[in-house]
C-alpha atoms as a PDB file:
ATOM      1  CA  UNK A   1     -38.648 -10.580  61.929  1.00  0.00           C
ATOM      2  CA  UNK A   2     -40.132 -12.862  59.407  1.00  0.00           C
ATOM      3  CA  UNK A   3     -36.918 -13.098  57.007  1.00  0.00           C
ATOM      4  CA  UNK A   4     -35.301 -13.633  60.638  1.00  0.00           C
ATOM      5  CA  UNK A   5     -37.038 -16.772  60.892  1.00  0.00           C
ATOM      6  CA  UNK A   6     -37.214 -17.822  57.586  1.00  0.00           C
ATOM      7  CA  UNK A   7     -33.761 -17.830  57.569  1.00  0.00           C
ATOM      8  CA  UNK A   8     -32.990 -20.107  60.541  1.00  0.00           C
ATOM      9  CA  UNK A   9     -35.591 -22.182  59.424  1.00  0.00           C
ATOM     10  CA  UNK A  10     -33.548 -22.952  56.022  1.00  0.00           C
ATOM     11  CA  UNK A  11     -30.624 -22.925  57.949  1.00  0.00           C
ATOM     12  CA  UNK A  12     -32.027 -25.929  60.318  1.00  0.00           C
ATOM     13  CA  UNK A  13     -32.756 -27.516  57.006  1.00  0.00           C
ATOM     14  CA  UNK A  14     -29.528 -27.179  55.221  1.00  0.00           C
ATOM     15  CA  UNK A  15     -27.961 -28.780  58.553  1.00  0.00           C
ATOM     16  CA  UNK A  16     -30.609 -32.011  58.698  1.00  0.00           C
ATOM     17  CA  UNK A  17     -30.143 -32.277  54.953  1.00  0.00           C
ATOM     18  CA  UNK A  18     -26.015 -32.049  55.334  1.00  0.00           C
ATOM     19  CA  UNK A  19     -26.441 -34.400  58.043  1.00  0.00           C
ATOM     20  CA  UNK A  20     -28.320 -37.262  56.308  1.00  0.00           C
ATOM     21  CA  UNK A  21     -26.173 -40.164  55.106  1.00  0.00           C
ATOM     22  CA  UNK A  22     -24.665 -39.954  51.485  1.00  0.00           C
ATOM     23  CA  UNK A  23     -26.471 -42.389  49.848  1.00  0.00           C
ATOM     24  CA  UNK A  24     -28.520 -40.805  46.843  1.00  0.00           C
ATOM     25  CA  UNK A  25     -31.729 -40.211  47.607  1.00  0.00           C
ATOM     26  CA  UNK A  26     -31.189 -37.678  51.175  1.00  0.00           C
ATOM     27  CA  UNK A  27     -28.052 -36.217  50.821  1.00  0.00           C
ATOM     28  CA  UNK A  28     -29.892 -34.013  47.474  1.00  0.00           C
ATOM     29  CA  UNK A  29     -33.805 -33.840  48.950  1.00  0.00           C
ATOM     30  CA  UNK A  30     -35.614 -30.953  48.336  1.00  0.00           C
ATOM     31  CA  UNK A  31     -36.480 -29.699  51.770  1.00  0.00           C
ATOM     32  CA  UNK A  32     -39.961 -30.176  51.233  1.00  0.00           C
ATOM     33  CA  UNK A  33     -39.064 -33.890  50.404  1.00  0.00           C
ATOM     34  CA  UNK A  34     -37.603 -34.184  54.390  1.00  0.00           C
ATOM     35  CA  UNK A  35     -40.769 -32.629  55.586  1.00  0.00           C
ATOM     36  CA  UNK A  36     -42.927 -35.018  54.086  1.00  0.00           C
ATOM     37  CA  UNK A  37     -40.856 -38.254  55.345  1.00  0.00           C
ATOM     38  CA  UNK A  38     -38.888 -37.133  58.674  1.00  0.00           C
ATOM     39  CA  UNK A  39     -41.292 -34.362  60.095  1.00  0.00           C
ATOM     40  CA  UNK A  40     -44.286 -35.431  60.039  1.00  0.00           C
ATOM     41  CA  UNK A  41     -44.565 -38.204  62.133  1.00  0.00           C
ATOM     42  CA  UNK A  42     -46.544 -38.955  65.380  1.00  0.00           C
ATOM     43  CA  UNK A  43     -43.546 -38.509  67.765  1.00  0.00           C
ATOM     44  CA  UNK A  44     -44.102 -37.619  71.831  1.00  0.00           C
ATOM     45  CA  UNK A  45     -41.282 -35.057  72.803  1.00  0.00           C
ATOM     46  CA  UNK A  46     -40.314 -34.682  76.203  1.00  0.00           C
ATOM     47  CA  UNK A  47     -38.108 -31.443  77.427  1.00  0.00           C
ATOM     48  CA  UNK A  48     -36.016 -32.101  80.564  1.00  0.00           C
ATOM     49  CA  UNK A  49     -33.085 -29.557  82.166  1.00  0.00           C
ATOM     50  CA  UNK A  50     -30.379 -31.654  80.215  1.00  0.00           C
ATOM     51  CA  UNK A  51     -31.616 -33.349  77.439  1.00  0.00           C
ATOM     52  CA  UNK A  52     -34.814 -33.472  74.662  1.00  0.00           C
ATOM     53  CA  UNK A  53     -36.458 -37.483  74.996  1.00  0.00           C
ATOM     54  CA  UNK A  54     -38.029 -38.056  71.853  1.00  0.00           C
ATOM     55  CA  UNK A  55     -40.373 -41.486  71.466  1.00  0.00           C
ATOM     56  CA  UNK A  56     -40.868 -42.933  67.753  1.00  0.00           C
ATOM     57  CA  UNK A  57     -43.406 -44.902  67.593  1.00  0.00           C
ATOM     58  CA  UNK A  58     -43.313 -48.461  66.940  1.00  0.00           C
ATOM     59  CA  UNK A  59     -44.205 -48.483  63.400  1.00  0.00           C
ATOM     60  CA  UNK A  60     -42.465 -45.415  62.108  1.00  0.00           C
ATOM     61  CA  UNK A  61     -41.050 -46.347  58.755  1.00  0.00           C
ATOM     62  CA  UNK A  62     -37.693 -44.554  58.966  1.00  0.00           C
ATOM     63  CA  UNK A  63     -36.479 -45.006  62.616  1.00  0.00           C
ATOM     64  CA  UNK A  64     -32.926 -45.655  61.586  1.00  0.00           C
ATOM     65  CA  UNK A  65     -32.664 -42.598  59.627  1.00  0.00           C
ATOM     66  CA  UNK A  66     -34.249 -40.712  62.275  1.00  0.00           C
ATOM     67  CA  UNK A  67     -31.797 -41.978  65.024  1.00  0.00           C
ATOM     68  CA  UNK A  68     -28.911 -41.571  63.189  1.00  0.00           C
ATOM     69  CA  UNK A  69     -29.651 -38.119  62.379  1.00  0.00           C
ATOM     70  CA  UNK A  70     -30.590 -37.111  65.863  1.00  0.00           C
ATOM     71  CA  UNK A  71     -27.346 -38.848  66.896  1.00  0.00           C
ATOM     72  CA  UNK A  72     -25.672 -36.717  64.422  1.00  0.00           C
ATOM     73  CA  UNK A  73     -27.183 -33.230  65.111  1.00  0.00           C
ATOM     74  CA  UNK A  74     -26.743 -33.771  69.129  1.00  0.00           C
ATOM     75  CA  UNK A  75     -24.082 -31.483  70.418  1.00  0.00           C
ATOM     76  CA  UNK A  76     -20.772 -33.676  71.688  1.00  0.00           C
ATOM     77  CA  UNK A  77     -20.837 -34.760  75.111  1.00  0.00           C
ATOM     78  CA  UNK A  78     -18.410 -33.108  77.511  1.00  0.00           C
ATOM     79  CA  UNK A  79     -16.482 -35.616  80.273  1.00  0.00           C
END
């Protein structure tokens, strides 16, 4: 069971790492790298039936990074 999750934990990774923008220093991070400055973070996180609401807060240093990433990992919207 732990390999199990150890493995979908890289996996998550590998994804948020592939889908960082291509300039230099995100595309090749070391994982623990995006720990240290996307993860930890004060964020509030709010589950509803149909979508996650996550709140930055006002002085978070990479909120454009952040946003563009969630952005990119959301699934595509149906019509």
């Amino acid at each position: 069971m732990r390999l199990m999750l150890h493995g979908c934990a890289y996996w998550i990774w590998w994804k948020l790492r592939a889908a960082c923008p291509k300039r230099p220093p995100w595309r090749r991070a070391q994982f623990d790298t995006l720990r240290l400055h996307l993860v930890r973070l004060a964020a509030t996180i709010v589950e509803k039936k149909t979508r996650i609401i996550v709140t930055l807060p006002a002085s978070c240093p990479r909120k454009g990074l952040l946003l563009l990433l969630f952005d990119a990992l959301a699934p595509p919207k149906t019509a």
